[in-house]
Protein backbone atom coordinates (compact mmCIF):
# COMPACT_ATOMS: atom_id res chain seq x y z
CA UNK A 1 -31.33 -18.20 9.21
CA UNK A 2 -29.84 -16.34 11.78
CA UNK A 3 -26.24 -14.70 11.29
CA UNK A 4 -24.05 -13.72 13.99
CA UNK A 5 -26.84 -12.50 17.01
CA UNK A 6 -27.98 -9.40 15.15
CA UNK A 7 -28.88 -9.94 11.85
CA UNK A 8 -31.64 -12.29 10.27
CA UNK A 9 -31.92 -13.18 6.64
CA UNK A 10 -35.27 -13.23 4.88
CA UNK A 11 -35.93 -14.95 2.39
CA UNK A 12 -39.75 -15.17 0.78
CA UNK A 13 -40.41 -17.28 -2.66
CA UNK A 14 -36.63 -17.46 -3.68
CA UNK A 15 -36.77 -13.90 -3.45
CA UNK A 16 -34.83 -11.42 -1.33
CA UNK A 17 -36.84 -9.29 0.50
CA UNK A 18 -35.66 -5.92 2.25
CA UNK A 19 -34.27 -6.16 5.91
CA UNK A 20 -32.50 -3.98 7.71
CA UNK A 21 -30.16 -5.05 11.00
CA UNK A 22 -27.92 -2.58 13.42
CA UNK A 23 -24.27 -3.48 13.12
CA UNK A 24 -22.76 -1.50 15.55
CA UNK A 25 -24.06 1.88 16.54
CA UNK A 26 -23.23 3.85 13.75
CA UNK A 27 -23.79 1.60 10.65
CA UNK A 28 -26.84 -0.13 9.61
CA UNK A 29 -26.72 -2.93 6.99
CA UNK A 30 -29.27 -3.02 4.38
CA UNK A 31 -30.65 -6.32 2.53
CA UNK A 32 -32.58 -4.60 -0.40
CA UNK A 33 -31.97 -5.80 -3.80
CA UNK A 34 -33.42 -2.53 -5.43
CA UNK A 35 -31.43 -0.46 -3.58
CA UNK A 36 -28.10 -1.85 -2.76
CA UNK A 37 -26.30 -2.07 -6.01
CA UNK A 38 -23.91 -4.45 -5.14
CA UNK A 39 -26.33 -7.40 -4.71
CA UNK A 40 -28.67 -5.98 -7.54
CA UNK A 41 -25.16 -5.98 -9.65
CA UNK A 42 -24.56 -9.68 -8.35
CA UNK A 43 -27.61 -10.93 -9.11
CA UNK A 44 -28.62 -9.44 -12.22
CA UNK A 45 -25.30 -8.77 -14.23
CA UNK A 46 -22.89 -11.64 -12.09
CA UNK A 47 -19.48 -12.39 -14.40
CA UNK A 48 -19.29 -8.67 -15.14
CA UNK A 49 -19.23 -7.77 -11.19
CA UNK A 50 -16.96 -10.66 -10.30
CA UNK A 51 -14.83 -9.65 -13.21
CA UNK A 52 -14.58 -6.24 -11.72
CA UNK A 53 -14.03 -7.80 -8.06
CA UNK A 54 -11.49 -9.75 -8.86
CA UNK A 55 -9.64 -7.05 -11.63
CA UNK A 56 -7.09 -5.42 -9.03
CA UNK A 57 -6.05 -9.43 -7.99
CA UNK A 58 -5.55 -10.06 -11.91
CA UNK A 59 -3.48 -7.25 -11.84
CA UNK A 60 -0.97 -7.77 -8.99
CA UNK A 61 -0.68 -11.71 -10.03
CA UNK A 62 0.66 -10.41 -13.55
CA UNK A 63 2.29 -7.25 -12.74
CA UNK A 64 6.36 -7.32 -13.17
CA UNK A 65 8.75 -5.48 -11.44
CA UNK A 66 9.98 -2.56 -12.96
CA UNK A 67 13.62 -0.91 -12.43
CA UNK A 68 12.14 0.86 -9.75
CA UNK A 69 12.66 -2.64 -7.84
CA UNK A 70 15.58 -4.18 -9.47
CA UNK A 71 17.82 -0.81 -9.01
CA UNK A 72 16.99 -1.39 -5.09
CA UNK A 73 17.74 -5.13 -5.25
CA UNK A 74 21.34 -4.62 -7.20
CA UNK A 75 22.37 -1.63 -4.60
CA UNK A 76 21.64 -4.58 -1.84
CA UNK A 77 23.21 -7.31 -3.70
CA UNK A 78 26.07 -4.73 -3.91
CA UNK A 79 26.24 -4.06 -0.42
CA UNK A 80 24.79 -0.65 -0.48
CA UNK A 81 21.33 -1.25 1.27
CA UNK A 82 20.84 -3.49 4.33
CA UNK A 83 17.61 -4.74 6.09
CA UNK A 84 14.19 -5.47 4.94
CA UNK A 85 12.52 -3.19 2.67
CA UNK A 86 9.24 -1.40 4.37
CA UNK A 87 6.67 -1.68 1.93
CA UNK A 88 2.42 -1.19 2.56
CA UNK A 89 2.38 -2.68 -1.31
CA UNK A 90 0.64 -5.78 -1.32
CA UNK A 91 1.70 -6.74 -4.88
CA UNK A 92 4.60 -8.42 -3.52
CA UNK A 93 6.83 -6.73 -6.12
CA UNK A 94 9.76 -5.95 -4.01
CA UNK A 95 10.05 -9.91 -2.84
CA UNK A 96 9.76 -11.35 -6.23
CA UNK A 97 12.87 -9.45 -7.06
CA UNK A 98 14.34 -11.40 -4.15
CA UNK A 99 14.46 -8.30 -1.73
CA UNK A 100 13.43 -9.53 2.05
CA UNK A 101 10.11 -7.20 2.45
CA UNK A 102 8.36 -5.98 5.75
CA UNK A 103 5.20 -5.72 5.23
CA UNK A 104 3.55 -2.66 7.16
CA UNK A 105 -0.12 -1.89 6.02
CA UNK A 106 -2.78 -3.38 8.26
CA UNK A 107 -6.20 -2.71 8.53
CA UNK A 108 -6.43 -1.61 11.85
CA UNK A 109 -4.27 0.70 11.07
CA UNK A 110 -1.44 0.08 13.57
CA UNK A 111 2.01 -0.13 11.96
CA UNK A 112 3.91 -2.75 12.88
CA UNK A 113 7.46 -2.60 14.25
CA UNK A 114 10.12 -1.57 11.73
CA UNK A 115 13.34 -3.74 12.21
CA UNK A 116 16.61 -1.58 11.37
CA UNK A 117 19.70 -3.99 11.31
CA UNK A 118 22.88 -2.84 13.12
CA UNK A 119 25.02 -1.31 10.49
CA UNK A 120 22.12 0.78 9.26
CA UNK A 121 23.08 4.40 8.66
CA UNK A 122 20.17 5.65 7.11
CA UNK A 123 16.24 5.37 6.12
CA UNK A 124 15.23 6.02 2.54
CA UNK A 125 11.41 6.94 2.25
CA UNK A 126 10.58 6.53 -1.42
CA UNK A 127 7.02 7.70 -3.16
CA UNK A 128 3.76 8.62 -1.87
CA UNK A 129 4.24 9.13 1.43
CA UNK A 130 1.83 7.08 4.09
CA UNK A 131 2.00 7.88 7.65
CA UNK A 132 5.46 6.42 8.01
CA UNK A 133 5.96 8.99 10.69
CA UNK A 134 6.26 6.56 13.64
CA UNK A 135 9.24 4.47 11.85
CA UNK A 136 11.20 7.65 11.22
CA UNK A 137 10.74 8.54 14.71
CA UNK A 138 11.96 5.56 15.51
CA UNK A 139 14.84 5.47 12.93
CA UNK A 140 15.97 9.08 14.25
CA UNK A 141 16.41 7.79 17.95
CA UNK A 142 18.64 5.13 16.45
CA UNK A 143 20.67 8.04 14.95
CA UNK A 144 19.88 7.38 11.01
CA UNK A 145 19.37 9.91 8.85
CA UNK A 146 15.85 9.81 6.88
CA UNK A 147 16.38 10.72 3.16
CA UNK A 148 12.68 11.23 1.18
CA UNK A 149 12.48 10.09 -2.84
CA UNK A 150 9.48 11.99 -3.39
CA UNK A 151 7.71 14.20 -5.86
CA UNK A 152 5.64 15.53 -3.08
CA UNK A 153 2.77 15.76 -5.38
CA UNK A 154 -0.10 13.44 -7.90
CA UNK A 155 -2.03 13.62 -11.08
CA UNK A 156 -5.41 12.85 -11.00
CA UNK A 157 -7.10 13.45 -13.93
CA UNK A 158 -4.59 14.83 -15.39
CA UNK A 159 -4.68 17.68 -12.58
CA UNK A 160 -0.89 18.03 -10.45
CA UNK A 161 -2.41 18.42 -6.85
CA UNK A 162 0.59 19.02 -4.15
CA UNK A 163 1.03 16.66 -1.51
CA UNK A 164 3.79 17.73 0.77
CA UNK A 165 5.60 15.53 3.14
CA UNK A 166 4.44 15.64 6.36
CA UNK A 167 7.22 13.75 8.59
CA UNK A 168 10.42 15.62 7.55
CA UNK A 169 12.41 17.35 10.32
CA UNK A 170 15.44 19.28 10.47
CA UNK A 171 18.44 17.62 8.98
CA UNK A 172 16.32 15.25 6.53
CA UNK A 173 17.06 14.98 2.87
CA UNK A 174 14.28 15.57 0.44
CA UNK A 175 14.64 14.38 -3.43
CA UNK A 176 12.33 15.96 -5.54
CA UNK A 177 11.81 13.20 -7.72
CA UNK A 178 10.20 10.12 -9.27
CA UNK A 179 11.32 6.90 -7.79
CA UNK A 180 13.04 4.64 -11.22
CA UNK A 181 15.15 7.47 -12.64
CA UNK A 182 16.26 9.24 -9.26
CA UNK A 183 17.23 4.79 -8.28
CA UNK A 184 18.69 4.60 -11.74
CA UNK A 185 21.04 7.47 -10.96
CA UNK A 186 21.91 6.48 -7.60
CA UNK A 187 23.09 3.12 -8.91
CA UNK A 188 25.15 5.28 -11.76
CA UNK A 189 26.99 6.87 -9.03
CA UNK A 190 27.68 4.44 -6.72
CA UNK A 191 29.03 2.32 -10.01
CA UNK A 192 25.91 -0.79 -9.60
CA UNK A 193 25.03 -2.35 -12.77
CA UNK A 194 20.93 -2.61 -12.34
């Protein structure tokens, strides 16, 4: 069986036999059983592996959303926020609280063009900051202001590395802080029930 016009599988007495075929010119793919542990995990030890595979799906299907997204959702409903929300989450959190959502992660990497509606005035950046640098660019030539919700750091092992932002210019706001109570508070003072 040939697949594509570079790679042949081999198969010899129902068993898999080692083959190797040039993908491009800097991988190689490698049919070996004893030595690739993702088919020898397949094979030998299958509704454990597809367990795992399919754990992180599992997860987003019965995650909730948190007051991290309903705080967001009530300042809209209240007038306060306008436009899509930006999100490279693919747990669709922020549109099952009934937010509209622009998705922006894609695999090749390209981010896709950020709406901003007319009556905009500015561009909150909230958590772990991805390279979000081209829609503040963007947002600044429109004249917004960019405010960051951001503890500019993670834990890892129970290690707090730093992780500055990278896109913030003169004139941007930077909150030092995690995203639900920082929301939370901003709904307090703006007087939104979340």
């Amino acid at each position: 069986m040939t697949i594509g016009d570079r790679f042949t599988a081999v198969t010899t007495r129902h068993e898999l036999q080692a083959t190797r075929a040039t993908i491009s010119p800097r991988a190689t793919f490698t049919l070996a059983p004893a030595s690739n542990i993702l088919i020898k995990e397949m094979l030998t030890d299958t509704l454990r592996k597809v367990d795992d595979m399919v754990a992180i799906f599992r997860s987003l299907f019965l995650a909730e959303p948190t007051s991290a997204h309903r705080a967001p959702k009530a300042l809209y409903d209240a007038g306060h926020m306008t436009g899509p929300v930006a999100t490279h989450n693919f747990d669709r959190l922020v549109a099952r609280v009934g937010l509209p959502e622009a998705f922006m992660r894609r695999y090749d990497q390209r981010i896709p063009h950020m709406p901003f509606p007319d009556g905009a005035k500015l561009v909150l950046v909230i958590g772990l900051h991805v390279d979000r640098r081209g829609g503040q660019a963007r947002a600044r030539e429109l004249g917004l202001k960019v405010f960051y919700l951001d503890t500019e750091g993670v834990t890892e092992n129970g290690v707090d590395k730093p992780y500055l932002i990278e896109g913030a210019r003169e004139g941007d706001v930077v909150v030092r802080s995690e995203a639900t109570p920082a929301l939370l508070r901003l709904a307090e003072l703006l007087g939104v029930n979340v």
